[in-house]
PDB file of N, CA and C in Angstrom:
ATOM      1  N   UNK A   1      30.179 -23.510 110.364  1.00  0.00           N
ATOM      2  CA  UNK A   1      28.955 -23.696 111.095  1.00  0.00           C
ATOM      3  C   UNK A   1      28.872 -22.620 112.174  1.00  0.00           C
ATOM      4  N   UNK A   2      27.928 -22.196 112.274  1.00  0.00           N
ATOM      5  CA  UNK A   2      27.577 -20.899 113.541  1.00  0.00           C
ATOM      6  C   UNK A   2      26.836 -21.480 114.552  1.00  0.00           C
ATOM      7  N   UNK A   3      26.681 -20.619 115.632  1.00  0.00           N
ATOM      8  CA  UNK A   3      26.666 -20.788 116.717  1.00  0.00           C
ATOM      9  C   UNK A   3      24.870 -21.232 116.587  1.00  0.00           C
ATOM     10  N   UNK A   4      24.328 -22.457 117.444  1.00  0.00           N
ATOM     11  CA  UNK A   4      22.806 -23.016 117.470  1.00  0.00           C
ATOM     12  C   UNK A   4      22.536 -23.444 118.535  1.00  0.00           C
ATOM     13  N   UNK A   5      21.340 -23.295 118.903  1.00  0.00           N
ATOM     14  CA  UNK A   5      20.929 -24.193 119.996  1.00  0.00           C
ATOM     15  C   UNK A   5      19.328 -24.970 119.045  1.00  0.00           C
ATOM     16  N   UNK A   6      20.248 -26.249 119.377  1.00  0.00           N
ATOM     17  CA  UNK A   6      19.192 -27.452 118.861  1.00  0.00           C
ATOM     18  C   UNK A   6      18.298 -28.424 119.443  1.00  0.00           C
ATOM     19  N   UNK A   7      17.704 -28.904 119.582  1.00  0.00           N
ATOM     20  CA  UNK A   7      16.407 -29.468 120.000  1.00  0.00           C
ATOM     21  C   UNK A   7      15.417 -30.397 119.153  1.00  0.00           C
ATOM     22  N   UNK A   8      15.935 -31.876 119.460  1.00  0.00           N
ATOM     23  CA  UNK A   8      14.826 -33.099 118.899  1.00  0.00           C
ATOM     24  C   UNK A   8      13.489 -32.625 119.098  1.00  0.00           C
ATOM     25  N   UNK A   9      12.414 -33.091 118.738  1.00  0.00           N
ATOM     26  CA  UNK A   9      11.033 -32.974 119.027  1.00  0.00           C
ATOM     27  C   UNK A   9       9.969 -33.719 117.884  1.00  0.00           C
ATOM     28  N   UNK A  10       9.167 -34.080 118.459  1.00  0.00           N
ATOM     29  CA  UNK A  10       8.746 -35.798 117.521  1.00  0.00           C
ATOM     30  C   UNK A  10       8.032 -35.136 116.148  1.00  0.00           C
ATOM     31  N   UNK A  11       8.025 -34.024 115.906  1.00  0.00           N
ATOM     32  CA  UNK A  11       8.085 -33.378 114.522  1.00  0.00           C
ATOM     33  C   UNK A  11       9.255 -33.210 113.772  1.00  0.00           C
ATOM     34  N   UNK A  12      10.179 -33.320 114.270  1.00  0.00           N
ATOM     35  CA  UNK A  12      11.836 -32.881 113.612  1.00  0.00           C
ATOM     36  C   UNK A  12      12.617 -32.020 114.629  1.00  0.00           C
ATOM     37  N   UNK A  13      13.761 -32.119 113.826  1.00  0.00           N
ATOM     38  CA  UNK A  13      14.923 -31.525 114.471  1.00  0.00           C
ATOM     39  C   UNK A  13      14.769 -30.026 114.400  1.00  0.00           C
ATOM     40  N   UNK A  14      14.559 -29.116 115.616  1.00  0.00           N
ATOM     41  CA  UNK A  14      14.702 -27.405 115.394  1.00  0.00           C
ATOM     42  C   UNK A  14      15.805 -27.086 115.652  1.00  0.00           C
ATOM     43  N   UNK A  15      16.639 -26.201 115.036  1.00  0.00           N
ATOM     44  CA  UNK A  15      17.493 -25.555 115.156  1.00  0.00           C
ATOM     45  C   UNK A  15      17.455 -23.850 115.600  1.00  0.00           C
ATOM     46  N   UNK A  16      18.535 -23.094 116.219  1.00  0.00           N
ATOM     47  CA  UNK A  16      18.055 -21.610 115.946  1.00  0.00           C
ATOM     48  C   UNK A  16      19.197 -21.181 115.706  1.00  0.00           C
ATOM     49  N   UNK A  17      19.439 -20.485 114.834  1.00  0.00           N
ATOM     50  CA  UNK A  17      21.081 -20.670 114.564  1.00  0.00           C
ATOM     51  C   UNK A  17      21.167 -19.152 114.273  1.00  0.00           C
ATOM     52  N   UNK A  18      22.906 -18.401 115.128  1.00  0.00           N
ATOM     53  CA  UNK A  18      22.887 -17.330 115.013  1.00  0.00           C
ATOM     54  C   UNK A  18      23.396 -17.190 113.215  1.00  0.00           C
ATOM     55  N   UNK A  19      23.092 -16.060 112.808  1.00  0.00           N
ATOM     56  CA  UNK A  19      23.055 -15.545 111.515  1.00  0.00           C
ATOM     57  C   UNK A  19      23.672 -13.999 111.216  1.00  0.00           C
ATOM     58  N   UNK A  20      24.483 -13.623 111.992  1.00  0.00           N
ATOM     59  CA  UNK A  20      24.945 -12.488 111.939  1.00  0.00           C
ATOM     60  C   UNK A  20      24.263 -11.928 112.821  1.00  0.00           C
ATOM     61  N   UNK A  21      23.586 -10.534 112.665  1.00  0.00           N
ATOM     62  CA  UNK A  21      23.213 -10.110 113.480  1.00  0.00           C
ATOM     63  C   UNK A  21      21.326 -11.244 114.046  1.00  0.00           C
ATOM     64  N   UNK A  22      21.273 -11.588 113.107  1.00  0.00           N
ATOM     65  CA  UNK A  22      19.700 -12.321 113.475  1.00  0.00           C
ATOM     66  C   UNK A  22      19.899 -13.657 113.494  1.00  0.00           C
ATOM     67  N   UNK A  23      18.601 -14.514 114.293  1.00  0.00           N
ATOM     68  CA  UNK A  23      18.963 -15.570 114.648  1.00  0.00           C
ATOM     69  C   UNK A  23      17.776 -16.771 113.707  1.00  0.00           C
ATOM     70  N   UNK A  24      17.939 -17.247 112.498  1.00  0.00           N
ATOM     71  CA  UNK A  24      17.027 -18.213 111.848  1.00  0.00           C
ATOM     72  C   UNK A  24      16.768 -19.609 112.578  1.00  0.00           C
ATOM     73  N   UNK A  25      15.115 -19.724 112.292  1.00  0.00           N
ATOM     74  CA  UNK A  25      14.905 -20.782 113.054  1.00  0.00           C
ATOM     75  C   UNK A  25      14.533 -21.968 111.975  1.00  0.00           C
ATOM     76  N   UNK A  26      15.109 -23.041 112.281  1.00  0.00           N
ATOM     77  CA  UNK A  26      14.696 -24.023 110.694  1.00  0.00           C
ATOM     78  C   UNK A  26      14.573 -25.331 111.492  1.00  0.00           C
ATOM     79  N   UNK A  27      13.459 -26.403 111.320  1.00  0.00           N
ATOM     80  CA  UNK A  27      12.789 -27.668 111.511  1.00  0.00           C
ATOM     81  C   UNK A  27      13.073 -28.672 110.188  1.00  0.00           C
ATOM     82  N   UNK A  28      14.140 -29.548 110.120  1.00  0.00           N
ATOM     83  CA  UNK A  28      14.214 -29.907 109.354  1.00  0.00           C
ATOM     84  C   UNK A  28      15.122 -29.579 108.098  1.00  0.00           C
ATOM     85  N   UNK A  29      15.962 -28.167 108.060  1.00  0.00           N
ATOM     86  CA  UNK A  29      16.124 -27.634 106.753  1.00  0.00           C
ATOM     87  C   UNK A  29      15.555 -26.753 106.510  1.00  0.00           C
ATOM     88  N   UNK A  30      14.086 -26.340 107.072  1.00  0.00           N
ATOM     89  CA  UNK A  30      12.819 -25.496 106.399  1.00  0.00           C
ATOM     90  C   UNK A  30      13.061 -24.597 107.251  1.00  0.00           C
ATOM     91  N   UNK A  31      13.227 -23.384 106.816  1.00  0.00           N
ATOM     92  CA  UNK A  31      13.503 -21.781 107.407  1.00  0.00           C
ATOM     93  C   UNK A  31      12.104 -21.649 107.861  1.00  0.00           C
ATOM     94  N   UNK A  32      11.818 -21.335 109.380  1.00  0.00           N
ATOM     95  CA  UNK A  32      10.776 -21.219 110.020  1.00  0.00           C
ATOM     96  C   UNK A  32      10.449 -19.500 109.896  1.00  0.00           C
ATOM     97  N   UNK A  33      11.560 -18.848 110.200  1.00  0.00           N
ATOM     98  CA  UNK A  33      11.653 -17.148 110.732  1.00  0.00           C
ATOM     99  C   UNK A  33      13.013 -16.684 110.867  1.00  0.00           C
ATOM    100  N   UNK A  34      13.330 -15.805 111.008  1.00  0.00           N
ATOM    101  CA  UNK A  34      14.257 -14.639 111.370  1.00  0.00           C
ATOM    102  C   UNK A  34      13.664 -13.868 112.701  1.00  0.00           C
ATOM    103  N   UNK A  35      14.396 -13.755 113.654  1.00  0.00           N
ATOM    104  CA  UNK A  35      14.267 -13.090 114.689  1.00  0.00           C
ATOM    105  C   UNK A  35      15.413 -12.013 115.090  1.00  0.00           C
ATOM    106  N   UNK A  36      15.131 -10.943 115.833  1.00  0.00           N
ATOM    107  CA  UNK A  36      16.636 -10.752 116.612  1.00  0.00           C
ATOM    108  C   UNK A  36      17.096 -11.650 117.552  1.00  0.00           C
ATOM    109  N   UNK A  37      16.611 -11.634 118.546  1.00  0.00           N
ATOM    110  CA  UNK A  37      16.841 -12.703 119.566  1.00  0.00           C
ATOM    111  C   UNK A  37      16.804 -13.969 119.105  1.00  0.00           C
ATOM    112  N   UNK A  38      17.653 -14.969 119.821  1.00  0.00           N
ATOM    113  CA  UNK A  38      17.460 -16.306 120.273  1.00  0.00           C
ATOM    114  C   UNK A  38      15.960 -16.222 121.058  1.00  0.00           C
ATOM    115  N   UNK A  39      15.479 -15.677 122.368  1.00  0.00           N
ATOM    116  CA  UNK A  39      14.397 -15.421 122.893  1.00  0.00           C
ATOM    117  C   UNK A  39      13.376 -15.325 121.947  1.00  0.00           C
ATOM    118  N   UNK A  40      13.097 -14.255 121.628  1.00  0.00           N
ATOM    119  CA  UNK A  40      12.304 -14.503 120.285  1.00  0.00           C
ATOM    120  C   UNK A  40      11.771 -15.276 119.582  1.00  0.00           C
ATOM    121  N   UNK A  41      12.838 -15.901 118.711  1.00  0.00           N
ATOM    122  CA  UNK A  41      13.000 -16.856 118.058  1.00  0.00           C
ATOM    123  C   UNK A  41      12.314 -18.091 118.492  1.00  0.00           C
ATOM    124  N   UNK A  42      12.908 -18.130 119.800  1.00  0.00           N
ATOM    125  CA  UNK A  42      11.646 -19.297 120.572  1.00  0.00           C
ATOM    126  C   UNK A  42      10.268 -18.875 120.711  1.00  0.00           C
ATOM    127  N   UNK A  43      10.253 -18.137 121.096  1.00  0.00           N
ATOM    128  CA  UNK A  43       8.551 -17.578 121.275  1.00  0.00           C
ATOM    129  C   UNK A  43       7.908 -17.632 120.144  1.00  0.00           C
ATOM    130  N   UNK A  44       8.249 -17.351 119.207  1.00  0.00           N
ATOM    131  CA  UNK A  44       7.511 -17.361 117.643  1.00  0.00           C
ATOM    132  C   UNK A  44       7.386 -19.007 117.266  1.00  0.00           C
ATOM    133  N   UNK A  45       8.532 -19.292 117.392  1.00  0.00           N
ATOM    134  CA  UNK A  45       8.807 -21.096 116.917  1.00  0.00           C
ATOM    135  C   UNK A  45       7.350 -22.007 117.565  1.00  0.00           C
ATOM    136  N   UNK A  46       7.265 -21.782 118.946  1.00  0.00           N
ATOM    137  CA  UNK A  46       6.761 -21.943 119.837  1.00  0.00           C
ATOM    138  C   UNK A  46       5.043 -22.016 119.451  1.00  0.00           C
ATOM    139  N   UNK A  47       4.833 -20.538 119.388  1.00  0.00           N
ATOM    140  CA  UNK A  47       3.409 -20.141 118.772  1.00  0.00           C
ATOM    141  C   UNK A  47       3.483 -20.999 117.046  1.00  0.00           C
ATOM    142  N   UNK A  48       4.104 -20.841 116.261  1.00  0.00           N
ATOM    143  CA  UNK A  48       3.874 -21.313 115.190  1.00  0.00           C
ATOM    144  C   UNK A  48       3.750 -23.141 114.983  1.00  0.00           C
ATOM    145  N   UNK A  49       4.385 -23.414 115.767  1.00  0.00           N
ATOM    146  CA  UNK A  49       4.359 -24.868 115.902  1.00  0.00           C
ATOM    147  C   UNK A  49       4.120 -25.556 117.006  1.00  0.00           C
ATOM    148  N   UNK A  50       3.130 -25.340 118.007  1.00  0.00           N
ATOM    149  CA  UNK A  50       3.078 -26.230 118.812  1.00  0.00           C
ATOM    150  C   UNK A  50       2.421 -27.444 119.139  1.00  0.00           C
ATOM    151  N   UNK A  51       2.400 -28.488 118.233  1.00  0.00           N
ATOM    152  CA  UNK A  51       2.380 -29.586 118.221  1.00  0.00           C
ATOM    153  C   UNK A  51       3.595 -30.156 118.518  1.00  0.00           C
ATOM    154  N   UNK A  52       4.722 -29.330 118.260  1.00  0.00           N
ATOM    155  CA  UNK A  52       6.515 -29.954 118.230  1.00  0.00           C
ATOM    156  C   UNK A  52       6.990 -30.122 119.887  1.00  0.00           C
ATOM    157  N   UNK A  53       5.676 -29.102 120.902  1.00  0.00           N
ATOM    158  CA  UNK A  53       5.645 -29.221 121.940  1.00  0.00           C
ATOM    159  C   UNK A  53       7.218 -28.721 122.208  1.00  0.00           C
ATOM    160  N   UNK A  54       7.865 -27.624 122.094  1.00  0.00           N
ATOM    161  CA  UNK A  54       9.316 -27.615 122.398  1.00  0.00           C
ATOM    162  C   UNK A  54       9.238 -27.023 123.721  1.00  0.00           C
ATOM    163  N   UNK A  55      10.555 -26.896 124.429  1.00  0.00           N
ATOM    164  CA  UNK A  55      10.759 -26.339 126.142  1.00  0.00           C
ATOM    165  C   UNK A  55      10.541 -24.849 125.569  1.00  0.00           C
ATOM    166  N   UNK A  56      10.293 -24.119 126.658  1.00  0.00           N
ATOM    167  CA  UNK A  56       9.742 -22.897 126.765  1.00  0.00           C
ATOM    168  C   UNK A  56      11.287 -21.833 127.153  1.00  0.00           C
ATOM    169  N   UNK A  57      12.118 -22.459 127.475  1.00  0.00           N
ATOM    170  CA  UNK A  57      13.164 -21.799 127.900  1.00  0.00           C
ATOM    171  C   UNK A  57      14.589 -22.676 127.445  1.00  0.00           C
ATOM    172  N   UNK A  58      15.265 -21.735 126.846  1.00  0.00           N
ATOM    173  CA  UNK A  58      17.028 -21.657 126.233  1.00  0.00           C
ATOM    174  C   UNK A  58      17.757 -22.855 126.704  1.00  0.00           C
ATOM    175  N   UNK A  59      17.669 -22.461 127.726  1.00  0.00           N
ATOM    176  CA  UNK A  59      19.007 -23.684 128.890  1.00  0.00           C
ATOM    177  C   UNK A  59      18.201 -25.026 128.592  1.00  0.00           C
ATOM    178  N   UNK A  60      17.091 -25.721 127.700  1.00  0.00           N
ATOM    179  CA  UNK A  60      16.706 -26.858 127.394  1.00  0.00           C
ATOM    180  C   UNK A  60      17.033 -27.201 126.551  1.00  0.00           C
ATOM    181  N   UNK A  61      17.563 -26.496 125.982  1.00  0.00           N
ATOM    182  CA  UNK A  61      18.159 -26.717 124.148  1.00  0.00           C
ATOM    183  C   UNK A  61      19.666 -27.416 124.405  1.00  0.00           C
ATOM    184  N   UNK A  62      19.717 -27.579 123.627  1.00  0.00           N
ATOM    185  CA  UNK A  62      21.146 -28.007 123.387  1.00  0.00           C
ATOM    186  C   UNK A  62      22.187 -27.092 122.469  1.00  0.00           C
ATOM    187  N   UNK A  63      22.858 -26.178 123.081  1.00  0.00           N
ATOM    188  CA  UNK A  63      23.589 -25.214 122.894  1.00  0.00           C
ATOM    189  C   UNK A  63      24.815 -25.834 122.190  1.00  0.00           C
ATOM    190  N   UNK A  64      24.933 -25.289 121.120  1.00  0.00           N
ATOM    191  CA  UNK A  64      26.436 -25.215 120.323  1.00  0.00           C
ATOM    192  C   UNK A  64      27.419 -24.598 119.899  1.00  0.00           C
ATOM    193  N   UNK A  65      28.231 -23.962 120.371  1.00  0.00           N
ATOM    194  CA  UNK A  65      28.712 -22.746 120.444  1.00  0.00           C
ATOM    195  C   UNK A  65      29.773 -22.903 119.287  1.00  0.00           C
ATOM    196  N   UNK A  66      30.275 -21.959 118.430  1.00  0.00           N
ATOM    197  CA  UNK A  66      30.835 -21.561 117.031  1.00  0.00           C
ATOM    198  C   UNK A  66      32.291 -22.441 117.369  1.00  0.00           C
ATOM    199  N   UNK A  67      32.694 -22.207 118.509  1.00  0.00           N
ATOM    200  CA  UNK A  67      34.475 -22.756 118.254  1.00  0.00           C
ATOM    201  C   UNK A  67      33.920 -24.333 118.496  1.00  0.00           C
ATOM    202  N   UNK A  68      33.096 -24.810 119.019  1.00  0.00           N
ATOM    203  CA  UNK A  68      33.219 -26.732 119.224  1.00  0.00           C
ATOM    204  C   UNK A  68      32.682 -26.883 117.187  1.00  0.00           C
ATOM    205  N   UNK A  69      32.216 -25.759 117.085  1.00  0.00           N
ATOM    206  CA  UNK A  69      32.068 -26.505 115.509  1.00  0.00           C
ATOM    207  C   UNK A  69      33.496 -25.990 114.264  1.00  0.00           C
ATOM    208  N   UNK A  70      34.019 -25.484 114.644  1.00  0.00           N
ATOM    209  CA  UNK A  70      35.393 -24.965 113.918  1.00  0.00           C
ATOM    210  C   UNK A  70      36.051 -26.789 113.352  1.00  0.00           C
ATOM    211  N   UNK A  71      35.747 -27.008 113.636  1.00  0.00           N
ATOM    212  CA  UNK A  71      36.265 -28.675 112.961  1.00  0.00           C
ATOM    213  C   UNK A  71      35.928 -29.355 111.977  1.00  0.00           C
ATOM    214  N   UNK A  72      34.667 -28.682 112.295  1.00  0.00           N
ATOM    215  CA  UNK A  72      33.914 -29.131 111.183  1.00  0.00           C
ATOM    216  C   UNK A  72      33.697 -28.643 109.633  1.00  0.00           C
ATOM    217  N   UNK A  73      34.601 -27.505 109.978  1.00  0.00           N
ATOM    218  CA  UNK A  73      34.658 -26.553 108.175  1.00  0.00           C
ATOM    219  C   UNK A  73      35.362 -27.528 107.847  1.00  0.00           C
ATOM    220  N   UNK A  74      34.926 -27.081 106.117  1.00  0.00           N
ATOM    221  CA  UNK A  74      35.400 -27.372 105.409  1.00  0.00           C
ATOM    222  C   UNK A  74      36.525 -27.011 104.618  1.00  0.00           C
ATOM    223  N   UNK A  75      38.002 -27.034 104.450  1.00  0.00           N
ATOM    224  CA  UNK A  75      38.966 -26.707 104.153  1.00  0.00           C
ATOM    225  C   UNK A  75      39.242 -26.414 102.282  1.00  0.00           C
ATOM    226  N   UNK A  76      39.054 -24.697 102.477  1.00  0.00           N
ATOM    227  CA  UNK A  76      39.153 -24.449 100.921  1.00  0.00           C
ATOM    228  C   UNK A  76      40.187 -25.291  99.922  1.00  0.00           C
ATOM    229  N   UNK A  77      41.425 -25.987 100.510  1.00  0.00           N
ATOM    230  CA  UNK A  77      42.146 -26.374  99.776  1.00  0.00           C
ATOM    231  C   UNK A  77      41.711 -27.937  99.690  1.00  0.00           C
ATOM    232  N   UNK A  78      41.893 -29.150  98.955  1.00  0.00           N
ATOM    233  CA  UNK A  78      41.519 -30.037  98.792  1.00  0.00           C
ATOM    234  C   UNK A  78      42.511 -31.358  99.500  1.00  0.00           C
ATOM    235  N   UNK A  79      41.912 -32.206 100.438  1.00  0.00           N
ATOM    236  CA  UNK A  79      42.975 -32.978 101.068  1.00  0.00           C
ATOM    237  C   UNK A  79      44.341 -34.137  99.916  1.00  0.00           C
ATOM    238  N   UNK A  80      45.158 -33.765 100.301  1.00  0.00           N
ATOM    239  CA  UNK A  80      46.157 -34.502  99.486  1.00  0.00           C
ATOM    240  C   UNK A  80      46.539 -36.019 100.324  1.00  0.00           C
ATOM    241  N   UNK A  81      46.399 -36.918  99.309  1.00  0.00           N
ATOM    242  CA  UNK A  81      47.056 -37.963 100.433  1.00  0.00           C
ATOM    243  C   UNK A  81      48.211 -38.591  99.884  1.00  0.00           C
ATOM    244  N   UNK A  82      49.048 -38.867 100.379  1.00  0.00           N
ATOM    245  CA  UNK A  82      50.678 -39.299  99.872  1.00  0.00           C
ATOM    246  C   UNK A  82      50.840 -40.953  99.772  1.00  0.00           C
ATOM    247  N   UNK A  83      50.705 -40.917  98.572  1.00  0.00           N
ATOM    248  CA  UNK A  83      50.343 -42.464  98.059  1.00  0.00           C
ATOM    249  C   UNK A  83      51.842 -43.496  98.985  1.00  0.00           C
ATOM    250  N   UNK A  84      51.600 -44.735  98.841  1.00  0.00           N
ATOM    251  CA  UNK A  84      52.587 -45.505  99.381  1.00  0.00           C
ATOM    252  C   UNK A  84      52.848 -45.851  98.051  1.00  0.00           C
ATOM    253  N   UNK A  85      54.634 -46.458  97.889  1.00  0.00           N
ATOM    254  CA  UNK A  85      54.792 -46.674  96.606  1.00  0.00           C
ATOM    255  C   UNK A  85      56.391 -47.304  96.431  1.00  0.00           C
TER     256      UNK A  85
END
């Protein structure tokens, strides 16, 4: 999982999630745009949807930064569990 800043809003869940060098914005699952910026990214989100009414500025989001989600991969090898017996 990469780094997002996410945000409820009574249309759905937005996400903006970094993507390498660009940052995709998706409501739901549904790829809104590609931006460079996070900044950006809001401003467009913003204009394209505002009925979703979202905050106008970053620090309202709910920031998720890449290492609190490192837990959450998924482990190429398959979990073994050691039967009782």
């Amino acid at each position: 999982m990469l780094a997002q800043y996410v945000y409820p809003s009574k249309i759905g869940l937005f996400r903006i999630i970094r993507h390498g060098r660009q940052w995709r914005v998706l409501c739901e699952g549904q790829e809104v745009g590609r931006h460079d910026t996070a900044e950006a990214a809001l401003i467009a989100t913003r204009i394209a949807c505002p009925q979703a009414r979202l905050p106008g500025e970053l620090d309202q989001w709910r920031y998720v930064p890449e290492l609190a989600l490192a837990h959450s991969r998924v482990s190429a090898e398959g979990t073994h569990w050691q039967l009782a017996g």
